[in-house]
C-alpha atoms as a PDB file:
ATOM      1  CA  UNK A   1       7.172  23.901  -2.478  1.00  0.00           C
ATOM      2  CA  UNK A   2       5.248  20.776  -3.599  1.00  0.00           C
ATOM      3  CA  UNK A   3       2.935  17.838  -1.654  1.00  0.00           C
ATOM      4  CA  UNK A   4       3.744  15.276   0.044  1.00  0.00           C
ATOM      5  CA  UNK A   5       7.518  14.193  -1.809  1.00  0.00           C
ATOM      6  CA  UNK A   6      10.183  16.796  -2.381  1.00  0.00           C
ATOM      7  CA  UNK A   7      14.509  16.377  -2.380  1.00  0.00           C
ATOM      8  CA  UNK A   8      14.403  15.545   1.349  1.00  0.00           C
ATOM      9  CA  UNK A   9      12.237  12.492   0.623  1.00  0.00           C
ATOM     10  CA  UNK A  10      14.462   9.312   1.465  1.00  0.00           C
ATOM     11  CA  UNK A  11      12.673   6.082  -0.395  1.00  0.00           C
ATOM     12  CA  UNK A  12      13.125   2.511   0.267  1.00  0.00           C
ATOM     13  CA  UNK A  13      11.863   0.368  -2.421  1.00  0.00           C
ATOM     14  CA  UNK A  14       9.926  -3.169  -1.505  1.00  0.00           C
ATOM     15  CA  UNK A  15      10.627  -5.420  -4.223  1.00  0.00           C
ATOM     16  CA  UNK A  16      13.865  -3.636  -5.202  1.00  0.00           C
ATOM     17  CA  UNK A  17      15.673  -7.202  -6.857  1.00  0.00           C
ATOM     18  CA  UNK A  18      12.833  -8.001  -8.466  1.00  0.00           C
ATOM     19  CA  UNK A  19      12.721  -7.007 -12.470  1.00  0.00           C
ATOM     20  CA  UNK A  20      10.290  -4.131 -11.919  1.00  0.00           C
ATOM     21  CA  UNK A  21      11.612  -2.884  -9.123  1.00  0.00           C
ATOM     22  CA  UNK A  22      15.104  -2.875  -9.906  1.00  0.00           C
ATOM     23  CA  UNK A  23      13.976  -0.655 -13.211  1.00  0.00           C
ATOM     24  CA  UNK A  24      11.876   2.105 -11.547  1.00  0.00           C
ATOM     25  CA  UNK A  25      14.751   1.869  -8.672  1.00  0.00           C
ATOM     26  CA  UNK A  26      16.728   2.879 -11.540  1.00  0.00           C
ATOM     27  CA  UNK A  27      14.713   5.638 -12.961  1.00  0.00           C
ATOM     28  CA  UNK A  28      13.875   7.102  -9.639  1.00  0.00           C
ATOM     29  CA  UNK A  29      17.424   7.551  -8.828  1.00  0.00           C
ATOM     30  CA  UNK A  30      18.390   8.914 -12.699  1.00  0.00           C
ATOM     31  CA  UNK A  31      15.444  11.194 -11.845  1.00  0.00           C
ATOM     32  CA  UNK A  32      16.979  12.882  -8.442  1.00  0.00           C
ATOM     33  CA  UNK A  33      15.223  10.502  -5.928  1.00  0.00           C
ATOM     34  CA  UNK A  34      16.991   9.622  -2.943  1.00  0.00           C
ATOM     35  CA  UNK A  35      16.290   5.802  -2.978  1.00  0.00           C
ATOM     36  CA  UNK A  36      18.422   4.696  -0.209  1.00  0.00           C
ATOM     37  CA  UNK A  37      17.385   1.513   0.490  1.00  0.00           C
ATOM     38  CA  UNK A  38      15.540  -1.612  -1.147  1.00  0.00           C
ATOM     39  CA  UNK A  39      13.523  -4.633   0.681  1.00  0.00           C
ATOM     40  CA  UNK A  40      13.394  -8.231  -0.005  1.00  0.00           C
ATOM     41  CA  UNK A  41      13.004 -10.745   2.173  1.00  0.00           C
ATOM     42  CA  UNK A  42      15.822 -13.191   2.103  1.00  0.00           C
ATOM     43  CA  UNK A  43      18.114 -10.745   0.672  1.00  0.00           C
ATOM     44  CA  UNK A  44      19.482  -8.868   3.397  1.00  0.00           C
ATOM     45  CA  UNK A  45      22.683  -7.830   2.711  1.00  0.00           C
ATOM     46  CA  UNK A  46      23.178  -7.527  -0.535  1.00  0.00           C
ATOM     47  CA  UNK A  47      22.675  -4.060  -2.938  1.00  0.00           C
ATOM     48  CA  UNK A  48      20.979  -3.580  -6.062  1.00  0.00           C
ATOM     49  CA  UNK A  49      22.704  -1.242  -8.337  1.00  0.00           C
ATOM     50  CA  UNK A  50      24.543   0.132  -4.795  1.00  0.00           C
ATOM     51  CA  UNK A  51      21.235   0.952  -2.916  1.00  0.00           C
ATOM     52  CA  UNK A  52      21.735  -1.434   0.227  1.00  0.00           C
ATOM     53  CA  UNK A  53      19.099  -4.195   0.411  1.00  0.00           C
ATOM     54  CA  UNK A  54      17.602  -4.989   4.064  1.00  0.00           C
ATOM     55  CA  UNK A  55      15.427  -8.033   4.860  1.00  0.00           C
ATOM     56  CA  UNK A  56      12.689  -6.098   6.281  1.00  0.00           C
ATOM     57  CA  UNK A  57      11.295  -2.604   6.429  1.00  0.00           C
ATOM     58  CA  UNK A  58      11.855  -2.034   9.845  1.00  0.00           C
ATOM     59  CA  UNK A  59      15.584  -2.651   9.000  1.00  0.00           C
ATOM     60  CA  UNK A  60      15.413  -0.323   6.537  1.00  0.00           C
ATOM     61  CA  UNK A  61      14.378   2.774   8.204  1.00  0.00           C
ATOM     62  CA  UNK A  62      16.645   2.239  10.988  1.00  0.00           C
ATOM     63  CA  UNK A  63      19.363   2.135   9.424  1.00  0.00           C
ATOM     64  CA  UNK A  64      18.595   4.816   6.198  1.00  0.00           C
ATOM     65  CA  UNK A  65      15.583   6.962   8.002  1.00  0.00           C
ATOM     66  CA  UNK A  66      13.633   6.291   4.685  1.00  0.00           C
ATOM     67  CA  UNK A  67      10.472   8.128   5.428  1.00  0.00           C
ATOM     68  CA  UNK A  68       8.560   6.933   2.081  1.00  0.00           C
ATOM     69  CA  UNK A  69       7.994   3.483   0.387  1.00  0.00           C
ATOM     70  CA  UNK A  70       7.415   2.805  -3.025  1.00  0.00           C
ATOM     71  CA  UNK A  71       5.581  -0.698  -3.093  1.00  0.00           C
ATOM     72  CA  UNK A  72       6.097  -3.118  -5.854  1.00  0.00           C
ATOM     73  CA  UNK A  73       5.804  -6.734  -5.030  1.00  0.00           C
ATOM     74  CA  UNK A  74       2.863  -8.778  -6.419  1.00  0.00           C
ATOM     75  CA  UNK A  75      -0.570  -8.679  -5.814  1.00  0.00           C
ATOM     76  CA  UNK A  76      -0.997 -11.434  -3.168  1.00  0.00           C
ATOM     77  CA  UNK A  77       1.733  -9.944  -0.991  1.00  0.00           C
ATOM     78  CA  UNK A  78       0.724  -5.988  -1.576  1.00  0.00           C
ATOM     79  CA  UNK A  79      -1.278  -5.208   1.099  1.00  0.00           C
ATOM     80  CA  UNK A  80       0.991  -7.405   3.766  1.00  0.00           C
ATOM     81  CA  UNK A  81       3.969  -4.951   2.528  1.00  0.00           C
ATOM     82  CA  UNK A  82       1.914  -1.777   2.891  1.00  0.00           C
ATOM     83  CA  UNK A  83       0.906  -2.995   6.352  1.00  0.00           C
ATOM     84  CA  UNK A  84       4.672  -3.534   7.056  1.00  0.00           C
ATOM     85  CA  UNK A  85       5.833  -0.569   5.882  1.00  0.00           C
ATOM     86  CA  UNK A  86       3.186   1.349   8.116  1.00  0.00           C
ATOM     87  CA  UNK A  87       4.498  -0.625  11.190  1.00  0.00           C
ATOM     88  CA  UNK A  88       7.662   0.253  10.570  1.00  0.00           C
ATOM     89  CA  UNK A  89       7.063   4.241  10.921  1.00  0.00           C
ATOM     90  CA  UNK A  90       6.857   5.125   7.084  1.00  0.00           C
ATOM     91  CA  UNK A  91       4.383   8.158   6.061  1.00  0.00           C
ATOM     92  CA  UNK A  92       3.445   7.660   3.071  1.00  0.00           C
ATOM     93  CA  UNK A  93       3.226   4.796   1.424  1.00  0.00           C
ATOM     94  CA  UNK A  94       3.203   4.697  -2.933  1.00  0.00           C
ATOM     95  CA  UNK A  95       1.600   0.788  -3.810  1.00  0.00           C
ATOM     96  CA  UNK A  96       2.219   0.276  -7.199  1.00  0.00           C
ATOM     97  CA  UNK A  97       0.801  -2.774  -7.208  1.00  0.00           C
ATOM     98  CA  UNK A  98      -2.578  -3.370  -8.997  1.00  0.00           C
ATOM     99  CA  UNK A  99      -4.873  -6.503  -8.436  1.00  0.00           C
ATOM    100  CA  UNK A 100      -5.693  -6.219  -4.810  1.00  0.00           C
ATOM    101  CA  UNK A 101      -8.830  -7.748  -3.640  1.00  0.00           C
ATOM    102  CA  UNK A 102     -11.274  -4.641  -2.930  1.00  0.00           C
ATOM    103  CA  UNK A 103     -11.926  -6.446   0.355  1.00  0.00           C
ATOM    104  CA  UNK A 104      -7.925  -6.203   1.062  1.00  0.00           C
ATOM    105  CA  UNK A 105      -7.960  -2.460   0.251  1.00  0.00           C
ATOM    106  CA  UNK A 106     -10.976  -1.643   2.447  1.00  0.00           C
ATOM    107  CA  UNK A 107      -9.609  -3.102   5.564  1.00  0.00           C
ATOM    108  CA  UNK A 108      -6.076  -1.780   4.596  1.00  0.00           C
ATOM    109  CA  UNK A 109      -7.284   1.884   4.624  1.00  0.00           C
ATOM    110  CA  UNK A 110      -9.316   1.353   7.582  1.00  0.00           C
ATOM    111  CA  UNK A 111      -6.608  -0.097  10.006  1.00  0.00           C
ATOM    112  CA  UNK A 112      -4.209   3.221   8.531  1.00  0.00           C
ATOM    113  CA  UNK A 113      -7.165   5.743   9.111  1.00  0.00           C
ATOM    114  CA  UNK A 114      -7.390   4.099  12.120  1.00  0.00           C
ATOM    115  CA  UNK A 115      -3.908   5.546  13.223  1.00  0.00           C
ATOM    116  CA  UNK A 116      -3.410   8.307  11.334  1.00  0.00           C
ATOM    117  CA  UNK A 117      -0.034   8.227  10.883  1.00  0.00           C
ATOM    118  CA  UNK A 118       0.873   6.648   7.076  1.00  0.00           C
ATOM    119  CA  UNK A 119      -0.879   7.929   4.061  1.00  0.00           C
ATOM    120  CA  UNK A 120      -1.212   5.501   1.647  1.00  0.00           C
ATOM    121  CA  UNK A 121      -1.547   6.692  -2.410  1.00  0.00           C
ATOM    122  CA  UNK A 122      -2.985   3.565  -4.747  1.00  0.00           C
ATOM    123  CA  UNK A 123      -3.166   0.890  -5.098  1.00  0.00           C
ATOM    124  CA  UNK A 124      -2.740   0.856  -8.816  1.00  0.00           C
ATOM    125  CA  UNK A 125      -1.184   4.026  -9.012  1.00  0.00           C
ATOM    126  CA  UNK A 126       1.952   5.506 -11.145  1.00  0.00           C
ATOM    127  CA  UNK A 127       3.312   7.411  -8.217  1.00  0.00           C
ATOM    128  CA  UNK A 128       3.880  11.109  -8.173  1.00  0.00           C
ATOM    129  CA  UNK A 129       6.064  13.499  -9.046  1.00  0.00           C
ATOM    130  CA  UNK A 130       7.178  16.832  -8.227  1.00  0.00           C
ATOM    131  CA  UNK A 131       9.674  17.888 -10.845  1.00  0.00           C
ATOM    132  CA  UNK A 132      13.293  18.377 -10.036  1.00  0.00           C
ATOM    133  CA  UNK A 133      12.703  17.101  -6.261  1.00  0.00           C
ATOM    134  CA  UNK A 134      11.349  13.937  -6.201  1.00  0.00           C
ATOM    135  CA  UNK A 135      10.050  11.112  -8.189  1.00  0.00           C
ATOM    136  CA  UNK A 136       8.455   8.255  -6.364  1.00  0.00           C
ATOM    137  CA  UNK A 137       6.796   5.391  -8.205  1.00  0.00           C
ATOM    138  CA  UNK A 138       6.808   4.754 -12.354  1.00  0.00           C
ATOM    139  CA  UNK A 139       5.955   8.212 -13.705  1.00  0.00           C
ATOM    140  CA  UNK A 140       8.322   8.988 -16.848  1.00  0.00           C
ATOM    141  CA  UNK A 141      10.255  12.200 -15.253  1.00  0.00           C
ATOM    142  CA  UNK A 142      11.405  13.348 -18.500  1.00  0.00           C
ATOM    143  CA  UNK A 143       8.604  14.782 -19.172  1.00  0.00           C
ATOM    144  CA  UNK A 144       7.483  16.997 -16.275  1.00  0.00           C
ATOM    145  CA  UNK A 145       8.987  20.614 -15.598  1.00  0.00           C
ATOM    146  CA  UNK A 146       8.706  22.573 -12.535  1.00  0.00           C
ATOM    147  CA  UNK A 147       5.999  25.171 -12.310  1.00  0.00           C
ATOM    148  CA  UNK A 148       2.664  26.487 -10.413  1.00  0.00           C
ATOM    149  CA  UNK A 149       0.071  23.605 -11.612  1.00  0.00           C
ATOM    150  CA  UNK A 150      -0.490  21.157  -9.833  1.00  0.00           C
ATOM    151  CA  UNK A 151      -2.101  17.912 -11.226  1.00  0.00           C
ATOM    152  CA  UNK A 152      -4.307  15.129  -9.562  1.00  0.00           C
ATOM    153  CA  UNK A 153      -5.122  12.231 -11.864  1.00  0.00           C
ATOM    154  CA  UNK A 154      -6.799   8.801 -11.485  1.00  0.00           C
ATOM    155  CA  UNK A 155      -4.813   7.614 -14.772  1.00  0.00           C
ATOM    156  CA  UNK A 156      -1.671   7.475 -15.504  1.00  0.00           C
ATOM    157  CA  UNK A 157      -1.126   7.714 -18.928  1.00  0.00           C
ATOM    158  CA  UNK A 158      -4.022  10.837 -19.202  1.00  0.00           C
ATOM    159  CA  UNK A 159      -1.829  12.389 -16.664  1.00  0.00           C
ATOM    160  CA  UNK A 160       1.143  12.428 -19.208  1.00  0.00           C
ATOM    161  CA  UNK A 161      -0.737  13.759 -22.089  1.00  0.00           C
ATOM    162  CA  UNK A 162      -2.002  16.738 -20.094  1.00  0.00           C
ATOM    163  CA  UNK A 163       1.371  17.302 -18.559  1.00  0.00           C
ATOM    164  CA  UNK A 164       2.708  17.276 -22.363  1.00  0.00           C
ATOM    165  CA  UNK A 165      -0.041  20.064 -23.499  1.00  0.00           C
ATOM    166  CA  UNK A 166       0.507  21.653 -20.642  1.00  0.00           C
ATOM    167  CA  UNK A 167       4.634  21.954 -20.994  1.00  0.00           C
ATOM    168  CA  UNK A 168       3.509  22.892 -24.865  1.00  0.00           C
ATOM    169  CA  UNK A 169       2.443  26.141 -23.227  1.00  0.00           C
ATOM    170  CA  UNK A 170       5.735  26.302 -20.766  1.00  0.00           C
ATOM    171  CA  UNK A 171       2.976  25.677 -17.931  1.00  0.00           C
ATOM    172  CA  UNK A 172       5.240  23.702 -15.046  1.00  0.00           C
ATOM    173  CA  UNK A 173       3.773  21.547 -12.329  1.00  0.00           C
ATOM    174  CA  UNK A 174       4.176  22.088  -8.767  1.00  0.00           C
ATOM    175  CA  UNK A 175       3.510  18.379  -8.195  1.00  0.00           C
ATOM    176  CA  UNK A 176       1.729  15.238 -10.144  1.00  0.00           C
ATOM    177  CA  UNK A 177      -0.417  12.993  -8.341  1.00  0.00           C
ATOM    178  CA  UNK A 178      -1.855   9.569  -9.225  1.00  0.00           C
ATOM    179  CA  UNK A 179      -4.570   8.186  -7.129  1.00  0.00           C
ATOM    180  CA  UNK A 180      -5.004   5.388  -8.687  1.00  0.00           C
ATOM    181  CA  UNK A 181      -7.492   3.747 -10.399  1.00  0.00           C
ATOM    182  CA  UNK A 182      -8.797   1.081  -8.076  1.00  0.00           C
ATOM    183  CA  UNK A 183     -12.498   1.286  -6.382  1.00  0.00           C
ATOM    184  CA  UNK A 184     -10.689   2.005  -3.309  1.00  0.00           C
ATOM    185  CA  UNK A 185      -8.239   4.452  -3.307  1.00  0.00           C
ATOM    186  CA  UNK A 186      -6.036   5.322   0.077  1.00  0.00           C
ATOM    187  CA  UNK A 187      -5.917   9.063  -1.037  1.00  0.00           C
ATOM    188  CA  UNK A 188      -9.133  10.629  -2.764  1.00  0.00           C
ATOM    189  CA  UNK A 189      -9.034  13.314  -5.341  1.00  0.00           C
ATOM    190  CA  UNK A 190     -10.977  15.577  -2.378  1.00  0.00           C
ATOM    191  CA  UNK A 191      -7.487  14.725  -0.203  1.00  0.00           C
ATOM    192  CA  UNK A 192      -5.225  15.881  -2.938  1.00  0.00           C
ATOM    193  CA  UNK A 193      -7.381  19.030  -3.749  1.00  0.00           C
ATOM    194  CA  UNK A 194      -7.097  19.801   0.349  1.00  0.00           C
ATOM    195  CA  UNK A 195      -3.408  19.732   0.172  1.00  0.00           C
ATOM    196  CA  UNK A 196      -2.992  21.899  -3.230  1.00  0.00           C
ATOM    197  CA  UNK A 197      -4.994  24.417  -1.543  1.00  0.00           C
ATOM    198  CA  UNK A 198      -2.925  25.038   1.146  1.00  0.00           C
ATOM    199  CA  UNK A 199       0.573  24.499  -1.032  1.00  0.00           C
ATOM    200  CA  UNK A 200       2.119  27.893  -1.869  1.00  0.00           C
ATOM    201  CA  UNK A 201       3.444  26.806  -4.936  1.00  0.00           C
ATOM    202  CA  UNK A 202       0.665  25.549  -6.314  1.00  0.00           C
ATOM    203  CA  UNK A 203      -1.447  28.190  -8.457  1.00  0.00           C
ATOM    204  CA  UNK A 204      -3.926  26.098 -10.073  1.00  0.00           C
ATOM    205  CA  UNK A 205      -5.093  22.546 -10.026  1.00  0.00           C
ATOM    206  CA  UNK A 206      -6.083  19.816 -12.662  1.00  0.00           C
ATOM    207  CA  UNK A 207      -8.310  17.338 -11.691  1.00  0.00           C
ATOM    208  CA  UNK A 208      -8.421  14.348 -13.969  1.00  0.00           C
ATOM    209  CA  UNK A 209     -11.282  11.580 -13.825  1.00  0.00           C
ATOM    210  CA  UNK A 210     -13.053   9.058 -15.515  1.00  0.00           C
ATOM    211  CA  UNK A 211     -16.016   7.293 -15.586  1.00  0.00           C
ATOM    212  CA  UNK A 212     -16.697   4.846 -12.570  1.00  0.00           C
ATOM    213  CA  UNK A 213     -17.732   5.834  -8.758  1.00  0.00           C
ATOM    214  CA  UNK A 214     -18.268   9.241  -7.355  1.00  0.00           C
ATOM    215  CA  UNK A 215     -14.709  10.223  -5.858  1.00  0.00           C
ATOM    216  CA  UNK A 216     -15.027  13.278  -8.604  1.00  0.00           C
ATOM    217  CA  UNK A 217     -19.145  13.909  -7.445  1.00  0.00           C
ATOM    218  CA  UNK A 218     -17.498  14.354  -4.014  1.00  0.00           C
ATOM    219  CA  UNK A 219     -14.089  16.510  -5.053  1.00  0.00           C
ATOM    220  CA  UNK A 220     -16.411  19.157  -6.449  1.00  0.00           C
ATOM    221  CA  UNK A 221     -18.519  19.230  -3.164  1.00  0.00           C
ATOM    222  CA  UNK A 222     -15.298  19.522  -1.449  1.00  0.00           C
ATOM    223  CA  UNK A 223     -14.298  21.939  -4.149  1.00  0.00           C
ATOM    224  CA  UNK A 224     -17.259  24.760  -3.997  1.00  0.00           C
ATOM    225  CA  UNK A 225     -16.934  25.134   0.117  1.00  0.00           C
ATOM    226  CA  UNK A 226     -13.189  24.701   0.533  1.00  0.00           C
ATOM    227  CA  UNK A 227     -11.082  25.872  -2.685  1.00  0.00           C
ATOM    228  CA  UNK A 228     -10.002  29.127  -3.858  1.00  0.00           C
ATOM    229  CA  UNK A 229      -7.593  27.967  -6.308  1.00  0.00           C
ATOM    230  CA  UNK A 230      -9.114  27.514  -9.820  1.00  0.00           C
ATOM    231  CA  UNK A 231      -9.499  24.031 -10.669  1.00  0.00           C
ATOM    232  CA  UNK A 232      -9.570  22.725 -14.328  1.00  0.00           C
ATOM    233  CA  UNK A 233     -11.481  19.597 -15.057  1.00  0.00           C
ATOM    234  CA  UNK A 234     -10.872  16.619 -17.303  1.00  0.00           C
ATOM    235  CA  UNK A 235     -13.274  13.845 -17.412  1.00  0.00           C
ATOM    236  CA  UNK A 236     -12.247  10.373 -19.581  1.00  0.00           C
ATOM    237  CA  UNK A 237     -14.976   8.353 -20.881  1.00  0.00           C
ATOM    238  CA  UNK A 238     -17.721  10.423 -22.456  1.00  0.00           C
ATOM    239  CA  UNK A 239     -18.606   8.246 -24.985  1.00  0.00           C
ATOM    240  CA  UNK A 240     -18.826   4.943 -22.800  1.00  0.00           C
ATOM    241  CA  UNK A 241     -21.319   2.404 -23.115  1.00  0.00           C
ATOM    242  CA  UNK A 242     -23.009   2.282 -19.822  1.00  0.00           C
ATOM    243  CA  UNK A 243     -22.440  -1.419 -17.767  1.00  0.00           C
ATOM    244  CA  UNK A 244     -19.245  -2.251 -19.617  1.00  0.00           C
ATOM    245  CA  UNK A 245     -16.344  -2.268 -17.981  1.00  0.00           C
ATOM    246  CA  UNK A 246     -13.273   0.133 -19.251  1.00  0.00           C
ATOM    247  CA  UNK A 247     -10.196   0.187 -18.636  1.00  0.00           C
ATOM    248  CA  UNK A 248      -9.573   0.556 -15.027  1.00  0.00           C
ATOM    249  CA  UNK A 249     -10.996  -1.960 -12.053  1.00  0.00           C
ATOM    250  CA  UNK A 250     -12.915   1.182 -11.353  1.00  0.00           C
ATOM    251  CA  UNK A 251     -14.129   2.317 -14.103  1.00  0.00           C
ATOM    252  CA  UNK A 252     -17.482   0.782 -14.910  1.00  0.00           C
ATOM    253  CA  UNK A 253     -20.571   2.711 -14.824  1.00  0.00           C
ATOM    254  CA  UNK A 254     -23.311   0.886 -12.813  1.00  0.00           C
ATOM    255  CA  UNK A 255     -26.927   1.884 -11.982  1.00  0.00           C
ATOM    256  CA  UNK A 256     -26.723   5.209 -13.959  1.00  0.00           C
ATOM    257  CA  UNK A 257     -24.163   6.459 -11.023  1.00  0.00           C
ATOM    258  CA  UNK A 258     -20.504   7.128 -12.512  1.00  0.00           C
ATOM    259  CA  UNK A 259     -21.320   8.450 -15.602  1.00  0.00           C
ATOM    260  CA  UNK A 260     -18.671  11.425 -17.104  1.00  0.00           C
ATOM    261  CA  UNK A 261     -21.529  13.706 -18.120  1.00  0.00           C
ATOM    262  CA  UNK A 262     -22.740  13.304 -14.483  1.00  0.00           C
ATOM    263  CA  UNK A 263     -19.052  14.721 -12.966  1.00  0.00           C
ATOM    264  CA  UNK A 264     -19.371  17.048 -15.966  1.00  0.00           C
ATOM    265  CA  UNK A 265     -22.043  19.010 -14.314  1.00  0.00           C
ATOM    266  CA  UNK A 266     -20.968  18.430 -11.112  1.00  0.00           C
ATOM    267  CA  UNK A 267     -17.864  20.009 -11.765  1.00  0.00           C
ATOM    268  CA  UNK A 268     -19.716  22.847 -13.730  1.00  0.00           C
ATOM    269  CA  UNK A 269     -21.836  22.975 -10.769  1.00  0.00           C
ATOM    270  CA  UNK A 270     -18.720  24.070  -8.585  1.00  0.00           C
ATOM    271  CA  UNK A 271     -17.259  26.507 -10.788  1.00  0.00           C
ATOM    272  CA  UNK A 272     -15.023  23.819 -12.472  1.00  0.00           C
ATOM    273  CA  UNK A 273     -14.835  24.471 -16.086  1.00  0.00           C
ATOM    274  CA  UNK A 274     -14.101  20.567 -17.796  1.00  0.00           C
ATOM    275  CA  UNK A 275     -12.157  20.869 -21.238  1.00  0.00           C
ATOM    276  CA  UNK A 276     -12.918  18.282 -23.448  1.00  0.00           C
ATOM    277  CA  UNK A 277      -9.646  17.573 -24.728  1.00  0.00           C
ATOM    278  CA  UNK A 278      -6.067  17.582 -23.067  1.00  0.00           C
ATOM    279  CA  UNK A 279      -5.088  20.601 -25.385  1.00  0.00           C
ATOM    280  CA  UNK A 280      -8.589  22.750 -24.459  1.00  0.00           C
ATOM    281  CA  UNK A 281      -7.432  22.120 -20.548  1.00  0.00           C
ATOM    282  CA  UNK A 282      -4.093  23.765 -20.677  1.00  0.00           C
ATOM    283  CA  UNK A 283      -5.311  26.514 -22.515  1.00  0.00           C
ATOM    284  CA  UNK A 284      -8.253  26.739 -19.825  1.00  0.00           C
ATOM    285  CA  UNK A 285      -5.278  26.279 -17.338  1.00  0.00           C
ATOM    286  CA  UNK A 286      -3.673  29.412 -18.897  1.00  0.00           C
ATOM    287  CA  UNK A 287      -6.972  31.334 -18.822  1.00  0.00           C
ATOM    288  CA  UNK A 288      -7.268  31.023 -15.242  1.00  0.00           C
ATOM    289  CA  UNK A 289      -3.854  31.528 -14.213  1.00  0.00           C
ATOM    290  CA  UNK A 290      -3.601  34.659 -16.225  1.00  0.00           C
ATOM    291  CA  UNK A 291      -7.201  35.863 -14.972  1.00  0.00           C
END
C-alpha cells in the first residue's frame, strides 16, 4: 500500500508542451506513471510524446478518467489551473509551481476546504512518490526503492539525501511526500502524518522540516495524541541567523517563532527523536523499526 498515488493513479499534466512539462511528462512515464493526458489551452488535439493533449481539464478527464493533476504552468496562471482542475472532478491536485502570491494560496485552500473534495499538495512542491507505483511531480525516481518508511518533507532536495542514507541501509519507502515549501501549504505535515498512520505499509515515518512557521510545532501536537508509528525527525537550519531569509519563501525565522531548536524540542517533547544529520536519521530509522 502507499498514500494518496499508487499504479492505478491516471495523471494529466497542465502545461504538458511546455519545456518543463514535456520533461517531467517524460520522466513520470519512464518512471511507471500512467500520464494519460496533457493540457494546454490552444492545443487541443495534438500529443506530446503520444500522451493526447486536450484544451481543457474538463476534457481531459472525460475522456482519460485522470483522477490526479500534476500542475506546471507559470506562476501567474497556477492557482487559475488548480482551481480548474478542482472543477473538473480531480482529487488531488500536485502544483509544482512556485511563486504564488500567499494571498492566492490562502483563498485557493479555502475555496477547496470549502468542498472537500480535491486535495491539493504545494505549491512549490517536488511531488511524491511511492516507488514502483507511481511518480507524480519532479522527484528523481531512480533513487527511491520500495519499503516500510514513509517520508514527509518540506524540501526537496533534503528529501533525496535522506532517501539515499536511508537506501544505504536497504531501508525502502512506502511513499515520499513533499509539502512544499511555501507559507501556505494545501497539505500540512500533521495531514501527511494522519494518513501514514493509518497506511498498512507504512512502518515508520520521517518528518523533515526547516526553519520558518510552526507546521512542525503543530505535527508533533498532532503526533503525541494521534500516532503510534515511530516518527524520526530532521530539522534543516540549525545554524541560521535569525530574520534572514533562507532558502525557501517560508523559511525565515521572525519574532523568535520558527526557530529549528524550537521544533527540536517540540519534537523531543512528543517522543520524536531529531537526528542531526541525514546519516544519524536512518540509523535512528533502523533503531526504531527493529525495536
Amino acid at each position: 500500500m502507499s498514500i494518496l498515488v499508487d499504479r492505478r493513479t491516471r495523471v494529466v499534466v497542465q502545461g504538458i508542451t511546455g519545456r518543463e512539462g514535456a520533461f517531467h511528462a517524460r520522466r513520470m512515464r519512464a518512471a511507471g506513471t500512467r500520464v494519460v493526458a496533457g493540457v494546454t489551452p490552444g492545443r487541443g488535439g495534438q500529443e506530446a510524446d503520444g500522451v493526447p493533449v486536450f484544451d481543457t481539464v474538463a476534457q481531459a478527464v472525460e475522456e482519460t478518467k485522470a483522477n490526479a493533476c500534476v500542475t506546471l504552468v507559470p506562476a501567474r496562471f497556477a492557482a487559475d489551473a488548480v482551481y480548474e482542475a478542482a472543477d473538473a472532478g480531480v482529487g488531488l491536485v500536485v502544483c509544482i509551481t512556485e511563486g504564488i502570491p500567499v494571498h492566492d494560496t490562502v483563498a485557493l485552500r479555502a475555496r477547496l476546504a470549502a468542498r472537500g473534495t480535491t486535495r491539493l499538495v504545494g505549491p512549490n512542491s517536488p511531488g511524491l512518490n511511492s516507488p514502483g507505483e507511481s511518480n507524480v511531480g519532479i522527484m528523481p525516481a531512480e533513487v527511491f526503492a520500495p519499503g516500510p518508511v514513509g517520508v514527509v518533507s518540506r524540501s526537496g532536495t533534503l528529501t533525496y539525501e535522506v532517501v539515499a542514507a536511508l537506501g544505504a541501509r536497504g531501508l525502502g519507502q512506502s511513499t515520499c511526500l513533499g509539502i512544499g515549501g511555501d507559507p501556505v501549504m494545501g497539505t500540512t505535515f500533521a495531514d501527511a502524518l494522519r494518513m501514514f498512520a493509518s497506511d498498512r505499509a507504512t512502518k515508520a515515518v520521517v518528518l523533515i522540516g526547516e526553519i520558518g512557521g510552526t507546521d512542525e510545532e503543530r505535527a508533533a501536537e498532532f503526533i503525541h495524541g494521534q500516532v503510534d508509528k515511530p516518527v524520526v525527525g530532521f530539522i534543516a537550519g540549525l545554524s541560521a541567523p535569525p530574520e534572514r531569509h533562507m532558502g525557501h519563501a517560508g523559511a525565515i525565522i521572525s519574532g523568535g517563532v520558527g526557530t529549528a531548536q524550537a521544533k527540536v524540542e517540540a519534537l523531543n517533547r512528543a517522543g520524536v527523536p531529531v537526528g542531526e544529520s541525514v546519516d544519524e536519521v536512518a540509523r535512528l530509522v533502523e533503531e526504531v523499526l527493529r525495536a
